[in-house]
PDB file of N, CA and C in Angstrom:
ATOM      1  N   UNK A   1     -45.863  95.886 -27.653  1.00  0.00           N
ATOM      2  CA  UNK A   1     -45.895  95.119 -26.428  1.00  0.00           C
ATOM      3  C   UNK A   1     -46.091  96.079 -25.251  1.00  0.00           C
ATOM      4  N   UNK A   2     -47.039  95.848 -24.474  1.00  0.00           N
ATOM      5  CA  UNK A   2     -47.236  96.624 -23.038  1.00  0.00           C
ATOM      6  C   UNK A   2     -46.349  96.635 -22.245  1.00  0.00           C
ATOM      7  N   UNK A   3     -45.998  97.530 -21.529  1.00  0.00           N
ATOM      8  CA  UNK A   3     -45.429  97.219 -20.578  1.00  0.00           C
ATOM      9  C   UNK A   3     -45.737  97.060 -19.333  1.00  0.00           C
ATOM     10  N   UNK A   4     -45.250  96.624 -18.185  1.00  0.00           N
ATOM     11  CA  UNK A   4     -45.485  95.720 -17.042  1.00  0.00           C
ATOM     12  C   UNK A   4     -45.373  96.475 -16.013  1.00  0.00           C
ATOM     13  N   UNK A   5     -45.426  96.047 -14.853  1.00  0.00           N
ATOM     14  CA  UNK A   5     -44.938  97.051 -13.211  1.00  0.00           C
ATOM     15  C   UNK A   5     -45.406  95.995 -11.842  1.00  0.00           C
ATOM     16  N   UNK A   6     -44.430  95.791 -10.852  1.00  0.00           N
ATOM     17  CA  UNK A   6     -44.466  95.113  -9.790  1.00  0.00           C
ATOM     18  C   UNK A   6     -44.285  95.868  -8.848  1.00  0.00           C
ATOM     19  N   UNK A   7     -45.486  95.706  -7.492  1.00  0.00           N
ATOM     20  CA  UNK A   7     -44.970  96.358  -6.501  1.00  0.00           C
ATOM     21  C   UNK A   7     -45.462  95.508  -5.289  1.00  0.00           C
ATOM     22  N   UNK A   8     -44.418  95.503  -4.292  1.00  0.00           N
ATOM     23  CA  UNK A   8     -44.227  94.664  -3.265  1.00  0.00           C
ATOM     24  C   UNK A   8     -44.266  95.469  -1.910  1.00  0.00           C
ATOM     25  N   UNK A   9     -45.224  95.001  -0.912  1.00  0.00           N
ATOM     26  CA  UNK A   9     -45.224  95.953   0.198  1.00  0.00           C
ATOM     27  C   UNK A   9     -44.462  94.681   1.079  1.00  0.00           C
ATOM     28  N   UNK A  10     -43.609  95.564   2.210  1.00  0.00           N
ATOM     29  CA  UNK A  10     -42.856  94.773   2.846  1.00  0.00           C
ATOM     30  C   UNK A  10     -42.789  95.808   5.016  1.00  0.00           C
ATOM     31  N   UNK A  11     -42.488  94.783   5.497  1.00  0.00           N
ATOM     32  CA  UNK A  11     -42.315  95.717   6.878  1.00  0.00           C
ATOM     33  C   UNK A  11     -41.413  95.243   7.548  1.00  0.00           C
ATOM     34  N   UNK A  12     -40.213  96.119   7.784  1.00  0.00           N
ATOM     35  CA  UNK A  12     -39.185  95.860   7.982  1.00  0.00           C
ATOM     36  C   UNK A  12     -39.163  95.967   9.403  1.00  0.00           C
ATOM     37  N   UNK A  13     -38.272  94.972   9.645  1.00  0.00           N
ATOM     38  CA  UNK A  13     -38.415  94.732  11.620  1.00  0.00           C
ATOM     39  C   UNK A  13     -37.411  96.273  12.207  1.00  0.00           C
ATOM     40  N   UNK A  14     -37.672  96.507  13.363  1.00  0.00           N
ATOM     41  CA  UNK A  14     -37.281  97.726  14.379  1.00  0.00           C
ATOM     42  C   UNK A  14     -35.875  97.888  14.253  1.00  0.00           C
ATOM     43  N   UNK A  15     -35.156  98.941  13.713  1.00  0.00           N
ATOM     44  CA  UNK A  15     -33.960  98.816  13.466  1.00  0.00           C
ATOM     45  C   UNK A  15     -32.929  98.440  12.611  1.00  0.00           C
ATOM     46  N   UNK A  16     -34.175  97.724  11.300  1.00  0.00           N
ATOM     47  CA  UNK A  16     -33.111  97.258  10.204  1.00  0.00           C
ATOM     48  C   UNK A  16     -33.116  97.619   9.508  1.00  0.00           C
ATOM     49  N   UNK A  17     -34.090  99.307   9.319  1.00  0.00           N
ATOM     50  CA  UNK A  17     -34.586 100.284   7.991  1.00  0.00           C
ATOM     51  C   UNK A  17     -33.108 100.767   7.498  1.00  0.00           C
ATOM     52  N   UNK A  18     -32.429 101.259   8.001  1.00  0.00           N
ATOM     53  CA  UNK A  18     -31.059 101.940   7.198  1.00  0.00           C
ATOM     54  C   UNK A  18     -30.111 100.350   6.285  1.00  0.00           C
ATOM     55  N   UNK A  19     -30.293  99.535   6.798  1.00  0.00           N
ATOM     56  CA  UNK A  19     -29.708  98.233   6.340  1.00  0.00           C
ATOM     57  C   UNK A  19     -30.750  97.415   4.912  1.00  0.00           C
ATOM     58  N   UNK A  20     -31.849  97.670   5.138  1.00  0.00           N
ATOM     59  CA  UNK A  20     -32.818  96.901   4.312  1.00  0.00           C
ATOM     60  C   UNK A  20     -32.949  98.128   3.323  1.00  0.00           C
ATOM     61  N   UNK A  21     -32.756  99.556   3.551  1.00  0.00           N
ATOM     62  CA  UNK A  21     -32.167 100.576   2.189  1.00  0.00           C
ATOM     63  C   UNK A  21     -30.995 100.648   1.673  1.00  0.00           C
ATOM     64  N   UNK A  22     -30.395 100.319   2.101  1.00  0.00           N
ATOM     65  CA  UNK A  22     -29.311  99.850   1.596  1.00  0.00           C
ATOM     66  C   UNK A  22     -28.666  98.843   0.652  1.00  0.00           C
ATOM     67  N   UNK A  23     -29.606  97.224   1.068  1.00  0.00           N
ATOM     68  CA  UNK A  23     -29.485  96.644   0.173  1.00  0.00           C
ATOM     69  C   UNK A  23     -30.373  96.985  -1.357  1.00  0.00           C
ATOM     70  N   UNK A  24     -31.976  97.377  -0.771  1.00  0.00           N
ATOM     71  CA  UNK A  24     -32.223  97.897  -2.015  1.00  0.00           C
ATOM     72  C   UNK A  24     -31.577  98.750  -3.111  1.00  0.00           C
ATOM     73  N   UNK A  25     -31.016  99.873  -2.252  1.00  0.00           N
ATOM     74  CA  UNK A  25     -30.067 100.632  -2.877  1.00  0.00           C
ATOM     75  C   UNK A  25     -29.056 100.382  -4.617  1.00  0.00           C
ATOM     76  N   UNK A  26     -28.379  99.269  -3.835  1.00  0.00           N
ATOM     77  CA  UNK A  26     -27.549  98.410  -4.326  1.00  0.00           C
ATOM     78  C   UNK A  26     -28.030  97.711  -5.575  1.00  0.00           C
ATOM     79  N   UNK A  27     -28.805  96.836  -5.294  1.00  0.00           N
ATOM     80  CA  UNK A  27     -29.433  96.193  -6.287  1.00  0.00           C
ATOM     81  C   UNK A  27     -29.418  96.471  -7.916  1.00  0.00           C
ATOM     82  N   UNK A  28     -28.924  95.272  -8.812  1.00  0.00           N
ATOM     83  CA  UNK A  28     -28.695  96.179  -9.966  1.00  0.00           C
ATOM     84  C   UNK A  28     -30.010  96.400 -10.806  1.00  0.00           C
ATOM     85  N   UNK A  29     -29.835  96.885 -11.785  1.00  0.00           N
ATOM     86  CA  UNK A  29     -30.923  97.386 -12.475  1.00  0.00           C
ATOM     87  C   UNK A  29     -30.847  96.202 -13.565  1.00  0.00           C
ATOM     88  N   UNK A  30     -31.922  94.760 -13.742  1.00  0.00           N
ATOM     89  CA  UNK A  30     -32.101  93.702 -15.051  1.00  0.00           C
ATOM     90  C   UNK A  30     -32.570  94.413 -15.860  1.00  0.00           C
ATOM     91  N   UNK A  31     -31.774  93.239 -17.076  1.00  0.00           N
ATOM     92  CA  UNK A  31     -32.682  93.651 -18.519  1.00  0.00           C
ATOM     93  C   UNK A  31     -34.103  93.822 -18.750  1.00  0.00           C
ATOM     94  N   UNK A  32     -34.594  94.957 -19.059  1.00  0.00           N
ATOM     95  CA  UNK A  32     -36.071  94.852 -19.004  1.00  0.00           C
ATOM     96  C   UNK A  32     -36.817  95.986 -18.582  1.00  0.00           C
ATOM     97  N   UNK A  33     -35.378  96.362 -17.418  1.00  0.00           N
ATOM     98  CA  UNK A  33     -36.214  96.884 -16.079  1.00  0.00           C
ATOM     99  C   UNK A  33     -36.497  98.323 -16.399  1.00  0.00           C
ATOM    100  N   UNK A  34     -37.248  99.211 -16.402  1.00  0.00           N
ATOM    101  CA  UNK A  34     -36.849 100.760 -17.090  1.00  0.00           C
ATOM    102  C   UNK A  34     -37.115 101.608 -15.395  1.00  0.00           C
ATOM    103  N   UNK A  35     -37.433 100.781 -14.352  1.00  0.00           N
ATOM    104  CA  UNK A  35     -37.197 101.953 -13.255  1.00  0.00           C
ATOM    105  C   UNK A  35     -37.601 101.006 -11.694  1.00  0.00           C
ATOM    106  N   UNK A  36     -36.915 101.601 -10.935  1.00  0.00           N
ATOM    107  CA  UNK A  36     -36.916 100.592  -9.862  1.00  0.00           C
ATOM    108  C   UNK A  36     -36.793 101.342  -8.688  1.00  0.00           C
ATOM    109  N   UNK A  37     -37.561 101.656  -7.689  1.00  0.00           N
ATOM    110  CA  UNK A  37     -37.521 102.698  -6.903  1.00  0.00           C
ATOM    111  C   UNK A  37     -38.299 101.799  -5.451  1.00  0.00           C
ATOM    112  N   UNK A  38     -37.615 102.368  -3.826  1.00  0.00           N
ATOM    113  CA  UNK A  38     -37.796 102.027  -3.164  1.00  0.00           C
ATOM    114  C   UNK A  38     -38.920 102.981  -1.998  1.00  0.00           C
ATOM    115  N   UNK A  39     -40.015 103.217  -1.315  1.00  0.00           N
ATOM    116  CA  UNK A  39     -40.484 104.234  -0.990  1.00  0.00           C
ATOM    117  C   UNK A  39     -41.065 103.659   0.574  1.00  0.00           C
ATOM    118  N   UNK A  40     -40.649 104.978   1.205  1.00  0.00           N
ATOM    119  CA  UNK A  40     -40.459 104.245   2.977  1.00  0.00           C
ATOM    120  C   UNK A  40     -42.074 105.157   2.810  1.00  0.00           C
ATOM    121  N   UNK A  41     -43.144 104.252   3.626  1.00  0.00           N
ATOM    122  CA  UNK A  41     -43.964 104.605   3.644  1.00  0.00           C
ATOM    123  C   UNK A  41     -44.795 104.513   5.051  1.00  0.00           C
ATOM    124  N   UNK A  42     -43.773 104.069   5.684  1.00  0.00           N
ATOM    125  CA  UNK A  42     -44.069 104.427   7.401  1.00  0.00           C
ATOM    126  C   UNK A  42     -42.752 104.515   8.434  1.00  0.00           C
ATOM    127  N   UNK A  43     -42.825 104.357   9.688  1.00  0.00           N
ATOM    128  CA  UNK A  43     -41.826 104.303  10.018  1.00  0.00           C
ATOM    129  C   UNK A  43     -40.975 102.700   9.480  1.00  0.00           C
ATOM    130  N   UNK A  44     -41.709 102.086   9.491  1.00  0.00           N
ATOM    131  CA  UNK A  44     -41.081 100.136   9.039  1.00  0.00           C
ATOM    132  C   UNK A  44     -41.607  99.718   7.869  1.00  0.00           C
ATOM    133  N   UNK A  45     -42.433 100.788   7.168  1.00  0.00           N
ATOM    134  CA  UNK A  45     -43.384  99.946   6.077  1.00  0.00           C
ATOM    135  C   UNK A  45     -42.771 100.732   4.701  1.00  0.00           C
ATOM    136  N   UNK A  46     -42.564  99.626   3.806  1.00  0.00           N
ATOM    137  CA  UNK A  46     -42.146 100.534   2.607  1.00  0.00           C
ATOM    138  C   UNK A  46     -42.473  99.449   1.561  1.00  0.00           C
ATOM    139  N   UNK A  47     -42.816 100.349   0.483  1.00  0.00           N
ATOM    140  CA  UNK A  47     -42.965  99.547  -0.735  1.00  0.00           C
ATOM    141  C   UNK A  47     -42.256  99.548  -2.007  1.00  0.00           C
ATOM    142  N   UNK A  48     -41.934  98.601  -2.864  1.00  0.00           N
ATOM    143  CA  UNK A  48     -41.184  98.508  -3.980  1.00  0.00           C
ATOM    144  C   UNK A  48     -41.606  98.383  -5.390  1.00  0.00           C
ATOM    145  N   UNK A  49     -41.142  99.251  -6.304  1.00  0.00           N
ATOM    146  CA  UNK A  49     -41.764  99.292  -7.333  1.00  0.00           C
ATOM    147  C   UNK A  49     -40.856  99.541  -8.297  1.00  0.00           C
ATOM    148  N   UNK A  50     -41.351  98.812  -9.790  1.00  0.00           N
ATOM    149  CA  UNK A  50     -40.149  98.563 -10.407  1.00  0.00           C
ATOM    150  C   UNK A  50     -41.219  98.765 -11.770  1.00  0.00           C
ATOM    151  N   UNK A  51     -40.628  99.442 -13.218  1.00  0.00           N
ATOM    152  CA  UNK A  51     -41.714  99.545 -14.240  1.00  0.00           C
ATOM    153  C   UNK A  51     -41.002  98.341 -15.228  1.00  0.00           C
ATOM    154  N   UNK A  52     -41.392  97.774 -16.433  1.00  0.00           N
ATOM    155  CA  UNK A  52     -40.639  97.047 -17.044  1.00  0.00           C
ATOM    156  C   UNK A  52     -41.307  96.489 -18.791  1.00  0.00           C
ATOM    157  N   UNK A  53     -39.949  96.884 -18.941  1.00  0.00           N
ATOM    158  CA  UNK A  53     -40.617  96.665 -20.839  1.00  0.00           C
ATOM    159  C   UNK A  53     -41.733  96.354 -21.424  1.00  0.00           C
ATOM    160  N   UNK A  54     -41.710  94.713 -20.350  1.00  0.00           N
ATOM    161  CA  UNK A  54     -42.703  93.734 -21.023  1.00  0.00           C
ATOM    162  C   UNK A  54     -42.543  92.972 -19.772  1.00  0.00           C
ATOM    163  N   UNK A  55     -44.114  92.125 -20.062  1.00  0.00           N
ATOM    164  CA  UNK A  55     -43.795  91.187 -18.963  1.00  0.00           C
ATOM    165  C   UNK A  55     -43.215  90.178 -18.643  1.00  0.00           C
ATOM    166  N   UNK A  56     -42.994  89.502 -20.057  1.00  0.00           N
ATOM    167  CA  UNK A  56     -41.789  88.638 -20.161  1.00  0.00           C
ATOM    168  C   UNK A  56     -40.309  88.971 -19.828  1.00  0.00           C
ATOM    169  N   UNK A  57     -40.356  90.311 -19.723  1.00  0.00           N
ATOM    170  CA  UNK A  57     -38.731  90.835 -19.222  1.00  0.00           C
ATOM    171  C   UNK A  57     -38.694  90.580 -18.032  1.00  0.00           C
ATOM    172  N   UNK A  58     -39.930  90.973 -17.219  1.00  0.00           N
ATOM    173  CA  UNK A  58     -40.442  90.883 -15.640  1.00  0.00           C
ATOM    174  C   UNK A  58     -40.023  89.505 -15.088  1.00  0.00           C
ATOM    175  N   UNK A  59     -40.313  88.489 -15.834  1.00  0.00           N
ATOM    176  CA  UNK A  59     -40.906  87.220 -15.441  1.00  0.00           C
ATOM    177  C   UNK A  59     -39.393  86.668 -15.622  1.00  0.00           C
ATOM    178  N   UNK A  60     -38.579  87.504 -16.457  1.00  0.00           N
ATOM    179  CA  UNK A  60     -37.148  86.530 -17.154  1.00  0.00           C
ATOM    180  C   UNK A  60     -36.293  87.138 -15.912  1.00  0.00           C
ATOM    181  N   UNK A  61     -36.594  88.234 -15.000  1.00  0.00           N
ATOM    182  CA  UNK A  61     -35.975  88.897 -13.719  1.00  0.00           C
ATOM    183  C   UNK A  61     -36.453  88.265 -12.413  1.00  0.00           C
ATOM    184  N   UNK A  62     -37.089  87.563 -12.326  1.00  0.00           N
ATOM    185  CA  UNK A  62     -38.415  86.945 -11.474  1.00  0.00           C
ATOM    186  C   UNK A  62     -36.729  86.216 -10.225  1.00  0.00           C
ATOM    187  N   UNK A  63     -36.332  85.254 -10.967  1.00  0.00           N
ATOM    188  CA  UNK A  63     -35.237  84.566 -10.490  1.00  0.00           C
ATOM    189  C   UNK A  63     -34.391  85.877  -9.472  1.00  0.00           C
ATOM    190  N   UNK A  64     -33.788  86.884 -10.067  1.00  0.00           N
ATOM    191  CA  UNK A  64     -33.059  87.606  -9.241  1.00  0.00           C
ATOM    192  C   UNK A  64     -33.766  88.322  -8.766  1.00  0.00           C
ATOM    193  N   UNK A  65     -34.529  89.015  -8.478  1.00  0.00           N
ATOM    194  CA  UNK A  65     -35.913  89.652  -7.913  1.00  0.00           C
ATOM    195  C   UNK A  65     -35.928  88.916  -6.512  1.00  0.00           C
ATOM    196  N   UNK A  66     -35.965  87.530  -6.806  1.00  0.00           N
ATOM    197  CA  UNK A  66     -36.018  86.534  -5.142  1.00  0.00           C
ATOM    198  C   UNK A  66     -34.680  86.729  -4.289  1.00  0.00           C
ATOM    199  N   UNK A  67     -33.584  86.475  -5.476  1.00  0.00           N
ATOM    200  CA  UNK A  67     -32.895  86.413  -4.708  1.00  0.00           C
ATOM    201  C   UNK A  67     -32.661  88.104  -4.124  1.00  0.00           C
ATOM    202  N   UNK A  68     -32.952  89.369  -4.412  1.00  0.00           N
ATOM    203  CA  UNK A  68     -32.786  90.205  -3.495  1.00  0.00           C
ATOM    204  C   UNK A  68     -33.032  90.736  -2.030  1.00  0.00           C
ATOM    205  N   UNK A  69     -34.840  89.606  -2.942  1.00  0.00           N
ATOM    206  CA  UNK A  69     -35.619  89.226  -1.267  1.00  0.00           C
ATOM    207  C   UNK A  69     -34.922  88.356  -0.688  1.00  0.00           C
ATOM    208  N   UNK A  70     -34.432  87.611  -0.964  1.00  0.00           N
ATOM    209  CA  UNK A  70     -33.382  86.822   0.113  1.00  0.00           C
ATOM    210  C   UNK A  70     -32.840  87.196   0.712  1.00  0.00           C
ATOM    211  N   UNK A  71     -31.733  87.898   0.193  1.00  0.00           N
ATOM    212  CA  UNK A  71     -30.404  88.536   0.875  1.00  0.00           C
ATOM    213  C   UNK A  71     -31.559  89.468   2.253  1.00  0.00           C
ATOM    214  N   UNK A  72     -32.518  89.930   2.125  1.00  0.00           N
ATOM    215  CA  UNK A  72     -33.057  91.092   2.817  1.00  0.00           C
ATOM    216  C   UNK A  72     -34.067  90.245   3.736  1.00  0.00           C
ATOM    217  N   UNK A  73     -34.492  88.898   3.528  1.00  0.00           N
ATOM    218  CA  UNK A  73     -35.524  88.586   4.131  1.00  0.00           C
ATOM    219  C   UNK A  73     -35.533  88.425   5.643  1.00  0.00           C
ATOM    220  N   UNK A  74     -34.379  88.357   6.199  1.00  0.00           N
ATOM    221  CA  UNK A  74     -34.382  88.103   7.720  1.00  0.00           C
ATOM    222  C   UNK A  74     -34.441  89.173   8.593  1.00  0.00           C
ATOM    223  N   UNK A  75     -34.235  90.703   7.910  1.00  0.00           N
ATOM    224  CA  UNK A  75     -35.089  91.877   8.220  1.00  0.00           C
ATOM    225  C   UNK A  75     -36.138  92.127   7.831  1.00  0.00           C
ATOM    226  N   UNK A  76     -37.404  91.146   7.816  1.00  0.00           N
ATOM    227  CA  UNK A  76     -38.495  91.887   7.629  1.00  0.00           C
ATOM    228  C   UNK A  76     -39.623  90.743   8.409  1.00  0.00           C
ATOM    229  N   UNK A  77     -40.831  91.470   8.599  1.00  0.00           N
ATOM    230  CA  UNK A  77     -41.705  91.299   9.440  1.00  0.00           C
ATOM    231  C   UNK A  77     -42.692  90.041   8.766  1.00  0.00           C
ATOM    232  N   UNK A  78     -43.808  89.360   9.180  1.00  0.00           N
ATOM    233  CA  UNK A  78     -44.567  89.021   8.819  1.00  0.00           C
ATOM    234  C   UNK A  78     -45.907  89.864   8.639  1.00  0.00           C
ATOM    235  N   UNK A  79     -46.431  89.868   7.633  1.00  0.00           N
ATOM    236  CA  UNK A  79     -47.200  91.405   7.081  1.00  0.00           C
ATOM    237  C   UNK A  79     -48.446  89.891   8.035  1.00  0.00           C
ATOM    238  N   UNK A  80     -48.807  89.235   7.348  1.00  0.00           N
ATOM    239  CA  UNK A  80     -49.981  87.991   7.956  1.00  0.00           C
ATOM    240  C   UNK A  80     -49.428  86.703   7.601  1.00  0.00           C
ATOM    241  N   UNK A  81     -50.262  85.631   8.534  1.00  0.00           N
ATOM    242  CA  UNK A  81     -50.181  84.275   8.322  1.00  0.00           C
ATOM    243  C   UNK A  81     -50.529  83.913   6.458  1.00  0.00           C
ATOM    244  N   UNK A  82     -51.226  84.821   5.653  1.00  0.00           N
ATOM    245  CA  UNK A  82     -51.434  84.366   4.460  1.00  0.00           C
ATOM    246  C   UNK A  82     -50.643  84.707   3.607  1.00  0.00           C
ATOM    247  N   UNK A  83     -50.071  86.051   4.058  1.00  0.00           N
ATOM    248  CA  UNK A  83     -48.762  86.723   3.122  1.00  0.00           C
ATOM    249  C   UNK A  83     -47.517  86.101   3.317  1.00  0.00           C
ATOM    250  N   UNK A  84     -47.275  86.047   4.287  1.00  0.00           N
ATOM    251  CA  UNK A  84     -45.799  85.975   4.798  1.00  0.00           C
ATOM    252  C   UNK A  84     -45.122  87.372   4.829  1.00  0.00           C
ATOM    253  N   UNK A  85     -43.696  87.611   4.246  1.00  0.00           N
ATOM    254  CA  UNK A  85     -43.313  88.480   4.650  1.00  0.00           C
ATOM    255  C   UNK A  85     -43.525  89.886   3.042  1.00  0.00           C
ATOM    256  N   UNK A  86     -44.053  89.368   2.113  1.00  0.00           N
ATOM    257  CA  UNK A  86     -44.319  90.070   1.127  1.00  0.00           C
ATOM    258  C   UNK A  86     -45.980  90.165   0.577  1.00  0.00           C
ATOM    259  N   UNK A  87     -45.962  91.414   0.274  1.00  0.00           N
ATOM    260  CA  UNK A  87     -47.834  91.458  -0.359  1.00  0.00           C
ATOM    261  C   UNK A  87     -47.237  92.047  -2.014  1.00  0.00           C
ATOM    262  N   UNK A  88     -47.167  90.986  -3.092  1.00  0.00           N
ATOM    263  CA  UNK A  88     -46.509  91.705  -4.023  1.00  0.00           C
ATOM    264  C   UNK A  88     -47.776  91.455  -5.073  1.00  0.00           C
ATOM    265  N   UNK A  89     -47.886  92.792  -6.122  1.00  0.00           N
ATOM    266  CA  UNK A  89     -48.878  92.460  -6.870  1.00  0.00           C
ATOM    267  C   UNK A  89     -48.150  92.487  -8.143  1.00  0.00           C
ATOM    268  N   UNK A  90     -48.431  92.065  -9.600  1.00  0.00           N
ATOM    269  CA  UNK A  90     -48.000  92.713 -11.022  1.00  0.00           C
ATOM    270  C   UNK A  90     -49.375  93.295 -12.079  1.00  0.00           C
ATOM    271  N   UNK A  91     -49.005  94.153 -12.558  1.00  0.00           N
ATOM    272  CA  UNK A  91     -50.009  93.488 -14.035  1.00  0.00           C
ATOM    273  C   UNK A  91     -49.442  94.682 -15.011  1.00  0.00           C
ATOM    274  N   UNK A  92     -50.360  94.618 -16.196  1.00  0.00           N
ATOM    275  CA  UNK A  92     -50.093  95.484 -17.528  1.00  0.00           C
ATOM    276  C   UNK A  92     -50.243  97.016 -16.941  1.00  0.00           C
ATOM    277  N   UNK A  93     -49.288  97.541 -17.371  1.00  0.00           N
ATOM    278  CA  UNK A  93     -49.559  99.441 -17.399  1.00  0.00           C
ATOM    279  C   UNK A  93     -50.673  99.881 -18.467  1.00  0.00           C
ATOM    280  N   UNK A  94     -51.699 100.041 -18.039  1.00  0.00           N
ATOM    281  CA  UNK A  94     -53.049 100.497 -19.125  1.00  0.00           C
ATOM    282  C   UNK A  94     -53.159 102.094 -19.389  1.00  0.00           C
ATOM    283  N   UNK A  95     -52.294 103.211 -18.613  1.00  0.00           N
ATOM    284  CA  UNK A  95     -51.958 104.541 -18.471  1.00  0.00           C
ATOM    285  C   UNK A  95     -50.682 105.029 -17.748  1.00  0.00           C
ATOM    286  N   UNK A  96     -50.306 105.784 -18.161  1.00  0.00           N
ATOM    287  CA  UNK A  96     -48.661 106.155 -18.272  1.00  0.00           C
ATOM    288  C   UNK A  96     -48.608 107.529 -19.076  1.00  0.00           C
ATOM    289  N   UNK A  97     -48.454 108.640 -18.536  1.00  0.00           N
ATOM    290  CA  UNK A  97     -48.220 110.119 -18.149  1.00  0.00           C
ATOM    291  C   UNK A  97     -47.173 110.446 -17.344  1.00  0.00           C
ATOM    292  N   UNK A  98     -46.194 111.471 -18.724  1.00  0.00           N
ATOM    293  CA  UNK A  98     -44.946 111.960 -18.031  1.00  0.00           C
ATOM    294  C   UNK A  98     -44.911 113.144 -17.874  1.00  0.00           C
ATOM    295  N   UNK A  99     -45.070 113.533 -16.640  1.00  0.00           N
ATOM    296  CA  UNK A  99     -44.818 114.936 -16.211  1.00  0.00           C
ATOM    297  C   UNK A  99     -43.802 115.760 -16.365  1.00  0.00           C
ATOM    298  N   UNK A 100     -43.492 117.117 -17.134  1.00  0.00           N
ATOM    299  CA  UNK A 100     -42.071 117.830 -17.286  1.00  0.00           C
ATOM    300  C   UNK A 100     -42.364 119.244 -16.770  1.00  0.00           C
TER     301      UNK A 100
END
């Protein structure tokens, strides 16, 4: 079975970056999940990325996944009128190289 990977770009409103890392922080690690990492990629812009067994593990996390965006959603920006406040993509890992 392949495994999976989601990543979500998000822009966090002026002032709520130490609070909106934080909750990520926190967040536990679901069944499935083999890595989950948060990466500030501007001063407000950061993206989320998470690797995962399978995609059915992905999809069986889907439920608490929202609700993290919940808890976090009233710090963050509208990216566009078509996105809203998330640009999240998924699909199959087709290459995967571990560096030591």
């Amino acid at each position: 079975m392949a495994k999976h990977t989601n990543v979500v770009r998000f822009r966090v409103k002026s002032g709520k970056q130490d609070e909106f890392e934080s909750v990520f922080s926190k967040a536990e690690i679901w069944d499935g999940q083999l890595l989950h990492l948060l990466a500030k990629t501007g001063d407000q812009s950061y993206v989320a990325y998470a690797l995962w067994e399978s995609e059915e593990k992905m999809a069986d996390a889907r439920p608490r996944m929202i609700d993290l965006l919940d808890s976090a959603r009233h710090m963050l920006e509208e990216l566009s009128p078509e996105l809203g406040v998330t640009d999240p993509v998924s699909g199959t890992v087709v290459f995967e190289k571990h560096m030591n």
